[in-house]
Structures are given as structure tokens and as C-alpha cells.
PDB file of N, CA and C in Angstrom:
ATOM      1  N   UNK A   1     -20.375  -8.846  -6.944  1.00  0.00           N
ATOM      2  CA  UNK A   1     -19.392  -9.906  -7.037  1.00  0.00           C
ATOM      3  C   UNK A   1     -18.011  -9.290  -7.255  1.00  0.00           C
ATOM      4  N   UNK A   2     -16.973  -9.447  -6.674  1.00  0.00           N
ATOM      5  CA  UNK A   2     -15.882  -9.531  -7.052  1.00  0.00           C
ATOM      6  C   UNK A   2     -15.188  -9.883  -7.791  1.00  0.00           C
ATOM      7  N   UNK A   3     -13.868  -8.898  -8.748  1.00  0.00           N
ATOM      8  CA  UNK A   3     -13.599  -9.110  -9.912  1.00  0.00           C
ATOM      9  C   UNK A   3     -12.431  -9.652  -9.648  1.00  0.00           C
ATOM     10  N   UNK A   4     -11.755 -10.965 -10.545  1.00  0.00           N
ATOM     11  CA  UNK A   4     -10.889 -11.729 -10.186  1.00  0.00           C
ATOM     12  C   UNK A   4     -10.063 -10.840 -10.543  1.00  0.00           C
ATOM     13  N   UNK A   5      -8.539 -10.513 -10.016  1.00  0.00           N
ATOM     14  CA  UNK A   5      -7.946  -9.689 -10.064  1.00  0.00           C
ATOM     15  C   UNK A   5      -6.393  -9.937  -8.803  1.00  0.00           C
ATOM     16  N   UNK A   6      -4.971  -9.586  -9.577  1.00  0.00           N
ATOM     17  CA  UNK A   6      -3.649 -10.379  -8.596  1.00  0.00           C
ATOM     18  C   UNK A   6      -3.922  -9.309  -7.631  1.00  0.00           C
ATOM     19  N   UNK A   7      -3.545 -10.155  -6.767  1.00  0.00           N
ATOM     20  CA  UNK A   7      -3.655  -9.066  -5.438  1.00  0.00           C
ATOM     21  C   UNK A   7      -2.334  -8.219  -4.822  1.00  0.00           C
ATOM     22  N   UNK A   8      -2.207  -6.932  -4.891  1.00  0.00           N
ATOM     23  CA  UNK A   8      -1.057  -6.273  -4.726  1.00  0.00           C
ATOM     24  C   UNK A   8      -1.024  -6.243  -2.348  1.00  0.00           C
ATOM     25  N   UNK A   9      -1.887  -6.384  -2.130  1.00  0.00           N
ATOM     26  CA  UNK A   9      -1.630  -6.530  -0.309  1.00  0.00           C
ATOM     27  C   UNK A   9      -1.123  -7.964   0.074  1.00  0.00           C
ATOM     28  N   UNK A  10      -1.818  -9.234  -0.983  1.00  0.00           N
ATOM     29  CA  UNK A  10      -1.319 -10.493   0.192  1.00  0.00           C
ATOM     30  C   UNK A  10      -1.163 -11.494  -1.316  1.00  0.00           C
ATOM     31  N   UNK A  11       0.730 -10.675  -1.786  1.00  0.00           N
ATOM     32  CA  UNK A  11       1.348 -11.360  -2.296  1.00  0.00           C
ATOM     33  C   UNK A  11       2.826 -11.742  -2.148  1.00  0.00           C
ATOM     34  N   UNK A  12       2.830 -12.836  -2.842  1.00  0.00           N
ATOM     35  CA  UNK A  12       4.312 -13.570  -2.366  1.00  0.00           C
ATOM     36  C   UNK A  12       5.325 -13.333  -3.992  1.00  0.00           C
ATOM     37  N   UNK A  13       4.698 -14.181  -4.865  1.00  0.00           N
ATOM     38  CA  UNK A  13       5.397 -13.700  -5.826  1.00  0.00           C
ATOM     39  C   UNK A  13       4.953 -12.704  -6.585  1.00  0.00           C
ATOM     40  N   UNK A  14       3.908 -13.066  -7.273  1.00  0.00           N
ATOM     41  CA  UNK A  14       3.241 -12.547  -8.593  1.00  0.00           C
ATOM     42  C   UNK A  14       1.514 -11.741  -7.633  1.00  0.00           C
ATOM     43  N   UNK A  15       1.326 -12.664  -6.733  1.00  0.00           N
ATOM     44  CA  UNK A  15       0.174 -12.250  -6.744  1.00  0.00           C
ATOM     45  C   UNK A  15      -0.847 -12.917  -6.934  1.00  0.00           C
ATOM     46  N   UNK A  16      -0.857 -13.762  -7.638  1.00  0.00           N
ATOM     47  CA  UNK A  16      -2.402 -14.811  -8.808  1.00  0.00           C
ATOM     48  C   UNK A  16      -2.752 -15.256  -7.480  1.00  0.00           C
ATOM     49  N   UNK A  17      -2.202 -16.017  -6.330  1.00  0.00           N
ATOM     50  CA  UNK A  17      -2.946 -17.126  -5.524  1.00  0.00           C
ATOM     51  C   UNK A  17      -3.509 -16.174  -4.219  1.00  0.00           C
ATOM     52  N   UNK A  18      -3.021 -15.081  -4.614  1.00  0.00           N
ATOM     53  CA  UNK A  18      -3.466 -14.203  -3.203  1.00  0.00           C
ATOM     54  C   UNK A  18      -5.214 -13.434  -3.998  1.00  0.00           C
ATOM     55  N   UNK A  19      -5.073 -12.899  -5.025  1.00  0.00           N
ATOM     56  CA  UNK A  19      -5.716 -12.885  -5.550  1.00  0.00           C
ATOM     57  C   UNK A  19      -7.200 -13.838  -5.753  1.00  0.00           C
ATOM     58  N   UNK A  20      -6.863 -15.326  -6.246  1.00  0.00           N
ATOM     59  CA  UNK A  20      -7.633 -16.419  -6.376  1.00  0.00           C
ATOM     60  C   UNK A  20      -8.198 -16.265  -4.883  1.00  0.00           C
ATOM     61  N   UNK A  21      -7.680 -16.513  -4.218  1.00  0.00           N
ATOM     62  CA  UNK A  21      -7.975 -16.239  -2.528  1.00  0.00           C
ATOM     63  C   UNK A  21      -9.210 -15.098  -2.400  1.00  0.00           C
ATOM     64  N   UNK A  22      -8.911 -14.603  -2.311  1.00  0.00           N
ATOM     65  CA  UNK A  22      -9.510 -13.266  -2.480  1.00  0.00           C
ATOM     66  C   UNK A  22     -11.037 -13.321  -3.463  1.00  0.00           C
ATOM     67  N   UNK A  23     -11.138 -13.436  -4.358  1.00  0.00           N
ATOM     68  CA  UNK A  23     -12.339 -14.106  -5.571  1.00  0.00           C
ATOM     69  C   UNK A  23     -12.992 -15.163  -4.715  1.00  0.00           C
ATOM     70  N   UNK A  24     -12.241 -16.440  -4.579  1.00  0.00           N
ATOM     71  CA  UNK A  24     -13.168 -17.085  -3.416  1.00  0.00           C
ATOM     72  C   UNK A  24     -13.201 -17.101  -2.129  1.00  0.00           C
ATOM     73  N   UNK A  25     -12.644 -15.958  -1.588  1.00  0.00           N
ATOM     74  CA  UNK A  25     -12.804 -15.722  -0.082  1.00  0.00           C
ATOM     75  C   UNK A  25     -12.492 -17.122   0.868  1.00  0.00           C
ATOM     76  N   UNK A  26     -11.040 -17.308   0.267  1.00  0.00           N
ATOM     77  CA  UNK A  26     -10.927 -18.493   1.380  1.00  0.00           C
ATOM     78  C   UNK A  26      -9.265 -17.781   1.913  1.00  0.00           C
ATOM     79  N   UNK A  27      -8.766 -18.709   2.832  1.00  0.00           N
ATOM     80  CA  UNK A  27      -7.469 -18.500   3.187  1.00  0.00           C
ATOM     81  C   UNK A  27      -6.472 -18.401   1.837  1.00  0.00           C
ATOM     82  N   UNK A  28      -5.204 -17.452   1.425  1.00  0.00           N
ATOM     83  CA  UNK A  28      -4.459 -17.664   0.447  1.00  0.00           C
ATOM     84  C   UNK A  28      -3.606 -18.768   0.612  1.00  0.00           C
ATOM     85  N   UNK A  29      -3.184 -19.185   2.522  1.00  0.00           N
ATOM     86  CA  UNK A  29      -2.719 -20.245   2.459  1.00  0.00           C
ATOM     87  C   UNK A  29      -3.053 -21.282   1.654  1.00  0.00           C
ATOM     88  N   UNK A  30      -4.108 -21.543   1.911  1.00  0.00           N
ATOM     89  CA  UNK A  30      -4.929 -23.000   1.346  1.00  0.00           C
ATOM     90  C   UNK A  30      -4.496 -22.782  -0.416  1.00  0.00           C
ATOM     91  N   UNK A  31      -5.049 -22.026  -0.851  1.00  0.00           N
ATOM     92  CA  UNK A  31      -4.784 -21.624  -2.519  1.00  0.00           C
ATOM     93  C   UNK A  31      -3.035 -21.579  -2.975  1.00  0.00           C
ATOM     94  N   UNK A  32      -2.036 -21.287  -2.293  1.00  0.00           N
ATOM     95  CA  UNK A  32      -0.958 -21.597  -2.642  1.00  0.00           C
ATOM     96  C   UNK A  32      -0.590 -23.150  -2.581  1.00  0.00           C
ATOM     97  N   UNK A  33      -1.154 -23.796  -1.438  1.00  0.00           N
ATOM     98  CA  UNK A  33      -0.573 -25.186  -0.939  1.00  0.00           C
ATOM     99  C   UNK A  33      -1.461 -26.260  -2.135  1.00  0.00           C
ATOM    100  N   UNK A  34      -2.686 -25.466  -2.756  1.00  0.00           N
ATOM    101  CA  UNK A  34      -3.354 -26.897  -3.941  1.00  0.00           C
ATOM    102  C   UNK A  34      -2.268 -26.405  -5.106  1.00  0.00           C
ATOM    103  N   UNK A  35      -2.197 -25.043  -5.176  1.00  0.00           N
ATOM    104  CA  UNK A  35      -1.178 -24.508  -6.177  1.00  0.00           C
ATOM    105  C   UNK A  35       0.223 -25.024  -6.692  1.00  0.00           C
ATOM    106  N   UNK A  36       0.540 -25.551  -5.861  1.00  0.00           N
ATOM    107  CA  UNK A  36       1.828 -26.044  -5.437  1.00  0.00           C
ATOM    108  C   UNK A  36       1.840 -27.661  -5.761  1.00  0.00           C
ATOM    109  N   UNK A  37       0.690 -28.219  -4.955  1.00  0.00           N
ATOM    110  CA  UNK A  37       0.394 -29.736  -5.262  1.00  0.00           C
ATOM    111  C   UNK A  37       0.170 -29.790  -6.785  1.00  0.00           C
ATOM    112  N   UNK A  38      -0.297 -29.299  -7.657  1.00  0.00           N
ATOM    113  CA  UNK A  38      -0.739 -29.208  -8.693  1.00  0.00           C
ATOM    114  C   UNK A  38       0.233 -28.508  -9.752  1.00  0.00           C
ATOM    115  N   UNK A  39       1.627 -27.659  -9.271  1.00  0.00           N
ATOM    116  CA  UNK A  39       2.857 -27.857 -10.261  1.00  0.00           C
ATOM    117  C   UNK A  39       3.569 -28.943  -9.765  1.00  0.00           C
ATOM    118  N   UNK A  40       3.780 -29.523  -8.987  1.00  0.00           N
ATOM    119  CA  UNK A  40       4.412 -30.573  -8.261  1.00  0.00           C
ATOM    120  C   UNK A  40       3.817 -32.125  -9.245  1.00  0.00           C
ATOM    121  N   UNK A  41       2.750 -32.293  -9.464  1.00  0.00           N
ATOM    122  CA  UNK A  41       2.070 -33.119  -9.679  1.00  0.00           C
ATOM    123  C   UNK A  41       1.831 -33.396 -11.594  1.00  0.00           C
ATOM    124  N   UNK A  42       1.445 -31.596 -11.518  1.00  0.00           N
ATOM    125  CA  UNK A  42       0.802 -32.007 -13.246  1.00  0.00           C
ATOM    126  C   UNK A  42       2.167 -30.467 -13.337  1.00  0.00           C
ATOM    127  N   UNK A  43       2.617 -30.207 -14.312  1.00  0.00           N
ATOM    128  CA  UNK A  43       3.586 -29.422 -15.138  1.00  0.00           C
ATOM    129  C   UNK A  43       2.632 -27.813 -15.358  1.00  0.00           C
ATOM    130  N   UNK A  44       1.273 -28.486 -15.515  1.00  0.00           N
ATOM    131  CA  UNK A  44       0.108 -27.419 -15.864  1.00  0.00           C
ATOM    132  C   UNK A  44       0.122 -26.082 -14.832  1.00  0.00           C
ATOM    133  N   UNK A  45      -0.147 -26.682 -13.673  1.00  0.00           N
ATOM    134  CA  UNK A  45       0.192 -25.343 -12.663  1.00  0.00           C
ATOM    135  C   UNK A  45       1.130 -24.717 -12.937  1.00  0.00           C
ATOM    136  N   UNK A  46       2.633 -24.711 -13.449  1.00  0.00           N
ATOM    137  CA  UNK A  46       3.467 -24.072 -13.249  1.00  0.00           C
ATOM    138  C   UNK A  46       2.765 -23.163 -15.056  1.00  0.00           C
ATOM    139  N   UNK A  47       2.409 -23.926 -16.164  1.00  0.00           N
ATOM    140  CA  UNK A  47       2.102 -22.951 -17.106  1.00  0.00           C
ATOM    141  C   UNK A  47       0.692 -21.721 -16.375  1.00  0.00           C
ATOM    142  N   UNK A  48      -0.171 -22.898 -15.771  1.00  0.00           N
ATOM    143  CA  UNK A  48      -1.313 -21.625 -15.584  1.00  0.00           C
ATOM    144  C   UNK A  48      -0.968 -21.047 -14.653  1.00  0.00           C
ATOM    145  N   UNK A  49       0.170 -20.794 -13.284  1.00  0.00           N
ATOM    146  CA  UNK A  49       0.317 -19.631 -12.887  1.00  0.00           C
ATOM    147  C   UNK A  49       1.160 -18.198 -13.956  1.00  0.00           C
ATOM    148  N   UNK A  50       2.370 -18.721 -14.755  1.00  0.00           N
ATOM    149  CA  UNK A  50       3.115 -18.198 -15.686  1.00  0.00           C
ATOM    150  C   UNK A  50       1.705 -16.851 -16.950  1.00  0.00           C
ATOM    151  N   UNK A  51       0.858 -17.966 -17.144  1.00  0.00           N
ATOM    152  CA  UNK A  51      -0.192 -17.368 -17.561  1.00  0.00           C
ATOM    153  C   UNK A  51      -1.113 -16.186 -17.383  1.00  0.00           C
ATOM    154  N   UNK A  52      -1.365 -16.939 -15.861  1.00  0.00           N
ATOM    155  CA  UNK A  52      -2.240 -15.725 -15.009  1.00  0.00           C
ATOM    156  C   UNK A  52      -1.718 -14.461 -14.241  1.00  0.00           C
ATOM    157  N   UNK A  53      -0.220 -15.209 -14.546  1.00  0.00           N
ATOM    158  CA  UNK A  53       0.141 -13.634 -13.770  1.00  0.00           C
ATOM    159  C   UNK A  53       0.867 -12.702 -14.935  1.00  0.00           C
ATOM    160  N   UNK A  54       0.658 -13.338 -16.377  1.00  0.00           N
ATOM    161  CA  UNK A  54       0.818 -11.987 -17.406  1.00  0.00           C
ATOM    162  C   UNK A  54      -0.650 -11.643 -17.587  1.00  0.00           C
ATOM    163  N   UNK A  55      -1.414 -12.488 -17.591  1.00  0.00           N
ATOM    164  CA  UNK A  55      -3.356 -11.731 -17.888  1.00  0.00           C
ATOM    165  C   UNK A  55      -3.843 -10.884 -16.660  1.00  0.00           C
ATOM    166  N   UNK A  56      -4.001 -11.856 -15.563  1.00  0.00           N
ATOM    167  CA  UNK A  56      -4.643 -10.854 -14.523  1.00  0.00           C
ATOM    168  C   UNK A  56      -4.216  -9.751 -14.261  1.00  0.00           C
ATOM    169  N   UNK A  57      -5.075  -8.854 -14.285  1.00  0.00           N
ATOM    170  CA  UNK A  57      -4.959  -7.447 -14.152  1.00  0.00           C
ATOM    171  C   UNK A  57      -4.651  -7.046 -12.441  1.00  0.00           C
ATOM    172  N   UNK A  58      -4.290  -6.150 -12.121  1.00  0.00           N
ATOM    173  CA  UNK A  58      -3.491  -5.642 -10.740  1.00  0.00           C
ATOM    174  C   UNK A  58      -4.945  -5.000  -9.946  1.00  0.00           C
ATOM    175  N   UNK A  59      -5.323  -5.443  -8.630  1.00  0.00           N
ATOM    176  CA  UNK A  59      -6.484  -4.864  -7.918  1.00  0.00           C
ATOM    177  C   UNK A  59      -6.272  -3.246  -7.920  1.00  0.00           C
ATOM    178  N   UNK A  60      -7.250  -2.872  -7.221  1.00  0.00           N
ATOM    179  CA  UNK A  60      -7.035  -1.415  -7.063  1.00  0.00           C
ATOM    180  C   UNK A  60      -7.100  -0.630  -6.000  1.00  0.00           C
ATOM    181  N   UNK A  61      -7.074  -2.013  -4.531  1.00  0.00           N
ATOM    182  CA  UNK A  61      -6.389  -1.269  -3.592  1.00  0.00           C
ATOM    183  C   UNK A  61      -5.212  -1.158  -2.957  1.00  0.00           C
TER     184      UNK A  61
END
């Protein structure tokens, strides 16, 4: 299994949604655009990306 982890190849800002992408093997498109609906919507996204991109640790390729 793959370790959740920001992704340093297919990032925009920080990394977290390229990453998340990556953990569930879907498009990062798709994972930025709920990302987005969801600081847009609830305030929460904007804390849990702020969050995840001081915890998650940096991949290692």
C-alpha cells in the first residue's frame, strides 16, 4: 500500500492534493476541484489543506 505522502512531481502549491491523488490513484484534477468545492463551501478545507501541508511528509521520488 502506499504511504500518504505531498507529492513533490504533480504539485501546484503545497502538494497535499497531488499527493491525495496519488494515495487514491485517481486524477489530481478531480482531487483539487472537490478541494476547492469544499473551501468554497465549508471554511474547513481551507484549515485542512493549511494542516496537511505542515504534517504530510515530502515523497521520495
Amino acid at each position: 500500500m502506499k504511504k500518504l505522502a505531498k507529492s513533490s512531481r504533480n504539485k501546484v502549491l503545497c502538494g497535499v492534493c497531488g499527493g491525495f491523488a496519488d494515495y487514491l490513484n485517481i486524477d489530481p484534477t478531480v482531487v483539487r476541484i472537490l478541494w476547492a468545492l469544499l473551501s468554497c463551501f465549508f471554511f474547513i478545507g481551507v484549515v485542512a489543506y493549511i494542516v496537511a501541508a505542515i504534517v504530510m511528509p515530502f515523497d521520495n521520488e
